[in-house]
C-alpha atoms as a PDB file:
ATOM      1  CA  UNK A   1     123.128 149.798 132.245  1.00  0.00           C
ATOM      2  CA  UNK A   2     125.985 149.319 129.762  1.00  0.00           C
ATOM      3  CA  UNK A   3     124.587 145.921 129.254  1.00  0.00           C
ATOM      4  CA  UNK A   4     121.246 146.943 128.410  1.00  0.00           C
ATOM      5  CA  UNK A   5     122.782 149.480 125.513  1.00  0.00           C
ATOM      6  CA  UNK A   6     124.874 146.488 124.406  1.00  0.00           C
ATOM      7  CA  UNK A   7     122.022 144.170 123.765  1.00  0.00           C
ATOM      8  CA  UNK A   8     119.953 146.780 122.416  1.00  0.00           C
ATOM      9  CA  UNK A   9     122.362 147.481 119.853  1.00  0.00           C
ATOM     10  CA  UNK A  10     122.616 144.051 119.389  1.00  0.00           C
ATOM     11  CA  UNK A  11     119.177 143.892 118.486  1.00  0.00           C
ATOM     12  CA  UNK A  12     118.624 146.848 116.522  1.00  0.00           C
ATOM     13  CA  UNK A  13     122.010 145.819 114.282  1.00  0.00           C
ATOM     14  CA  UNK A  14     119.968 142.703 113.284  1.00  0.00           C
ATOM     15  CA  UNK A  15     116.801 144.438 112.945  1.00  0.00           C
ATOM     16  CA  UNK A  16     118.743 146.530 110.274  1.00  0.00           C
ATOM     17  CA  UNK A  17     120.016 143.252 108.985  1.00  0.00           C
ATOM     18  CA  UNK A  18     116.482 141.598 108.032  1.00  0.00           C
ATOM     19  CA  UNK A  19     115.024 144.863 106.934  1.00  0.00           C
ATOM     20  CA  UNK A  20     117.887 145.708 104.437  1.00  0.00           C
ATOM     21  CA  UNK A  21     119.974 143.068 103.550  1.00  0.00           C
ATOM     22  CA  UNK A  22     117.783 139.974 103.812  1.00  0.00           C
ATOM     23  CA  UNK A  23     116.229 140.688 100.454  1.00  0.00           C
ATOM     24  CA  UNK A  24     120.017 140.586  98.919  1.00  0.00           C
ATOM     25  CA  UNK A  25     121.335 137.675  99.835  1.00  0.00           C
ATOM     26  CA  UNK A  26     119.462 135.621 102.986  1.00  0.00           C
ATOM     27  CA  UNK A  27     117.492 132.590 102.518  1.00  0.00           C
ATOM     28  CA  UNK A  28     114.212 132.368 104.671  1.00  0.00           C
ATOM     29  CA  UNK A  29     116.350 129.983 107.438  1.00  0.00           C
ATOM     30  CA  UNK A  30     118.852 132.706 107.595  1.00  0.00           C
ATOM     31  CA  UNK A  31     116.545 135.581 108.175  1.00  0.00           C
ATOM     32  CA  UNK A  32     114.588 133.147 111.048  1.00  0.00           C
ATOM     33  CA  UNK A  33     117.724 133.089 112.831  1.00  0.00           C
ATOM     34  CA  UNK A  34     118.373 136.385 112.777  1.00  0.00           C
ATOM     35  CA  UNK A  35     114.699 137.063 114.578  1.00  0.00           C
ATOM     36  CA  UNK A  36     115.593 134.748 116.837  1.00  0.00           C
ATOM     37  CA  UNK A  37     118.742 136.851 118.325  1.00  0.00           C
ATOM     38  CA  UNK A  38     116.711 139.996 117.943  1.00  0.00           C
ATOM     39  CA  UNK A  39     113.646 138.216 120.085  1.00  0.00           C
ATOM     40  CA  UNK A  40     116.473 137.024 122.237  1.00  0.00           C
ATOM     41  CA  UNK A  41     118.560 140.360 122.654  1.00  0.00           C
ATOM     42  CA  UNK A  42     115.060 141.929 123.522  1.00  0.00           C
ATOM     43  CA  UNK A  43     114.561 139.475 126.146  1.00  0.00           C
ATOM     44  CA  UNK A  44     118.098 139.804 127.555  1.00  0.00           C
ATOM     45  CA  UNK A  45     117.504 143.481 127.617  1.00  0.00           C
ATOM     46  CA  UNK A  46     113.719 143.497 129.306  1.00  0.00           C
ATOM     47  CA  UNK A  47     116.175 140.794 132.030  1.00  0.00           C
ATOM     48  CA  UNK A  48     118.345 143.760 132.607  1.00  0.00           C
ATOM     49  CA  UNK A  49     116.533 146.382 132.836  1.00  0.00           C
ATOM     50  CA  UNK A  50     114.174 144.484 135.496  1.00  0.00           C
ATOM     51  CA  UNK A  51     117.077 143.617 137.415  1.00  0.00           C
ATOM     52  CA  UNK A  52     117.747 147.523 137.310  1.00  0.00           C
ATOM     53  CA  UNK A  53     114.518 148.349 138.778  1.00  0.00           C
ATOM     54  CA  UNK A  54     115.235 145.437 141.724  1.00  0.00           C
ATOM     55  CA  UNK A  55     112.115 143.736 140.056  1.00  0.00           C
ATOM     56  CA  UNK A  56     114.362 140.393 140.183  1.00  0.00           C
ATOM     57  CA  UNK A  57     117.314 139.694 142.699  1.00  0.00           C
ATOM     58  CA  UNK A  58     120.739 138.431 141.058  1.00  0.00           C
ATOM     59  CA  UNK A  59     120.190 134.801 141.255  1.00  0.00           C
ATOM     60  CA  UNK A  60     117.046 135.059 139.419  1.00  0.00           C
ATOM     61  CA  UNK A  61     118.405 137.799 136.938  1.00  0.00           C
ATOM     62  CA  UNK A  62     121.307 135.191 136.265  1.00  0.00           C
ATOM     63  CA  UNK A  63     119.645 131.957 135.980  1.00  0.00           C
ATOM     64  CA  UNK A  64     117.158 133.696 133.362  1.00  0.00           C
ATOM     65  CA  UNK A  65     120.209 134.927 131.556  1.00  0.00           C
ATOM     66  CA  UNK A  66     121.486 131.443 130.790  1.00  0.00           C
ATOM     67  CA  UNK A  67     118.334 130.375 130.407  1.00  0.00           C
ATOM     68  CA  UNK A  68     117.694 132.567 127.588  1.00  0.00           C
ATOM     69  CA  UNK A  69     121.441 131.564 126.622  1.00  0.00           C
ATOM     70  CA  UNK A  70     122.491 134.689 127.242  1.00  0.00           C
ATOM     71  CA  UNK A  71     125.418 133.539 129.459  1.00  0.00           C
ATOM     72  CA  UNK A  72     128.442 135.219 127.610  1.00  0.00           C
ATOM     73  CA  UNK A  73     126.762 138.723 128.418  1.00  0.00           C
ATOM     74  CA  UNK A  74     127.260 137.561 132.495  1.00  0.00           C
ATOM     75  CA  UNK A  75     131.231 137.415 131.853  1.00  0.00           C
ATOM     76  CA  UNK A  76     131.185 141.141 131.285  1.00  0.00           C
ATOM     77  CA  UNK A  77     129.302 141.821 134.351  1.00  0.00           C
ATOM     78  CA  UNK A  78     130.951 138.999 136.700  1.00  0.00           C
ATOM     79  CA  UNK A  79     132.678 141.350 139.010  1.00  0.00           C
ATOM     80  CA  UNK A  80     129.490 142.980 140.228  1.00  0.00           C
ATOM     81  CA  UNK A  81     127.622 139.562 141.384  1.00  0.00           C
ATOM     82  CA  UNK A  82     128.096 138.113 144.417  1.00  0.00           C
ATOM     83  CA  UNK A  83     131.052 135.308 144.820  1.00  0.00           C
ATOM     84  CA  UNK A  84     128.170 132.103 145.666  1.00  0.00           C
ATOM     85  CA  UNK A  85     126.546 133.087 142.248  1.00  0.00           C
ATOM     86  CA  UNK A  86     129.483 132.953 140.237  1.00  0.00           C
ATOM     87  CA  UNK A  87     130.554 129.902 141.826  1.00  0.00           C
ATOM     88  CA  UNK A  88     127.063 128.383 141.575  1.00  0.00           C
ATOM     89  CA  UNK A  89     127.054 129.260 137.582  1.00  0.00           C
ATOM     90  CA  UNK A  90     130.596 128.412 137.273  1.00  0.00           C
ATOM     91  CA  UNK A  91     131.593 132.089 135.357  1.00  0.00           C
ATOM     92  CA  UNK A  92     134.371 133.157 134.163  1.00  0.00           C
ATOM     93  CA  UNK A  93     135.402 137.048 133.848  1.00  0.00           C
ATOM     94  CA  UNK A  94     136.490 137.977 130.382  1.00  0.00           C
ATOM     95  CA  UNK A  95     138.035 141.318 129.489  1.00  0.00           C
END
């Protein structure tokens, strides 16, 4: 649940960004990438929160996580999956 709140901060952080500061300072490549992460953050978060509901099992929640290159988030989570998965995607706990 913690990692839902994270991405959705994540996302609304650079939602705030393009609505208020792109006008200062961003060029239109600038303010693409920043939709990207938010489109991406969004999809980590719908990944989470399906996994939540047991809508997806932990291999599947995983290999959509790095598929959506959202790998970095599964470090912070590591100690909750099961040993063959993080052996399978080779992850690392970081603190």
């Amino acid at each position: 649940m913690r990692l839902v709140c994270q991405l959705m901060d994540l996302m609304l952080d650079a939602e705030h960004s393009t609505n208020y500061d792109m006008n200062d300072c961003w060029d239109d490549n600038e303010v693409e990438r920043i939709r990207r992460l938010i489109r991406k953050y969004e999809e980590g978060q719908k990944l989470c929160t399906q996994y939540l509901q047991e809508d997806s099992t932990s291999e599947q929640f995983c290999s959509d996580m790095i598929n959506y290159n959202l790998r970095s988030f599964l470090c912070e989570i590591v100690r909750y999956l099961p040993p063959e998965i993080i052996l399978r995607y080779n992850l690392v706990y970081e603190d």
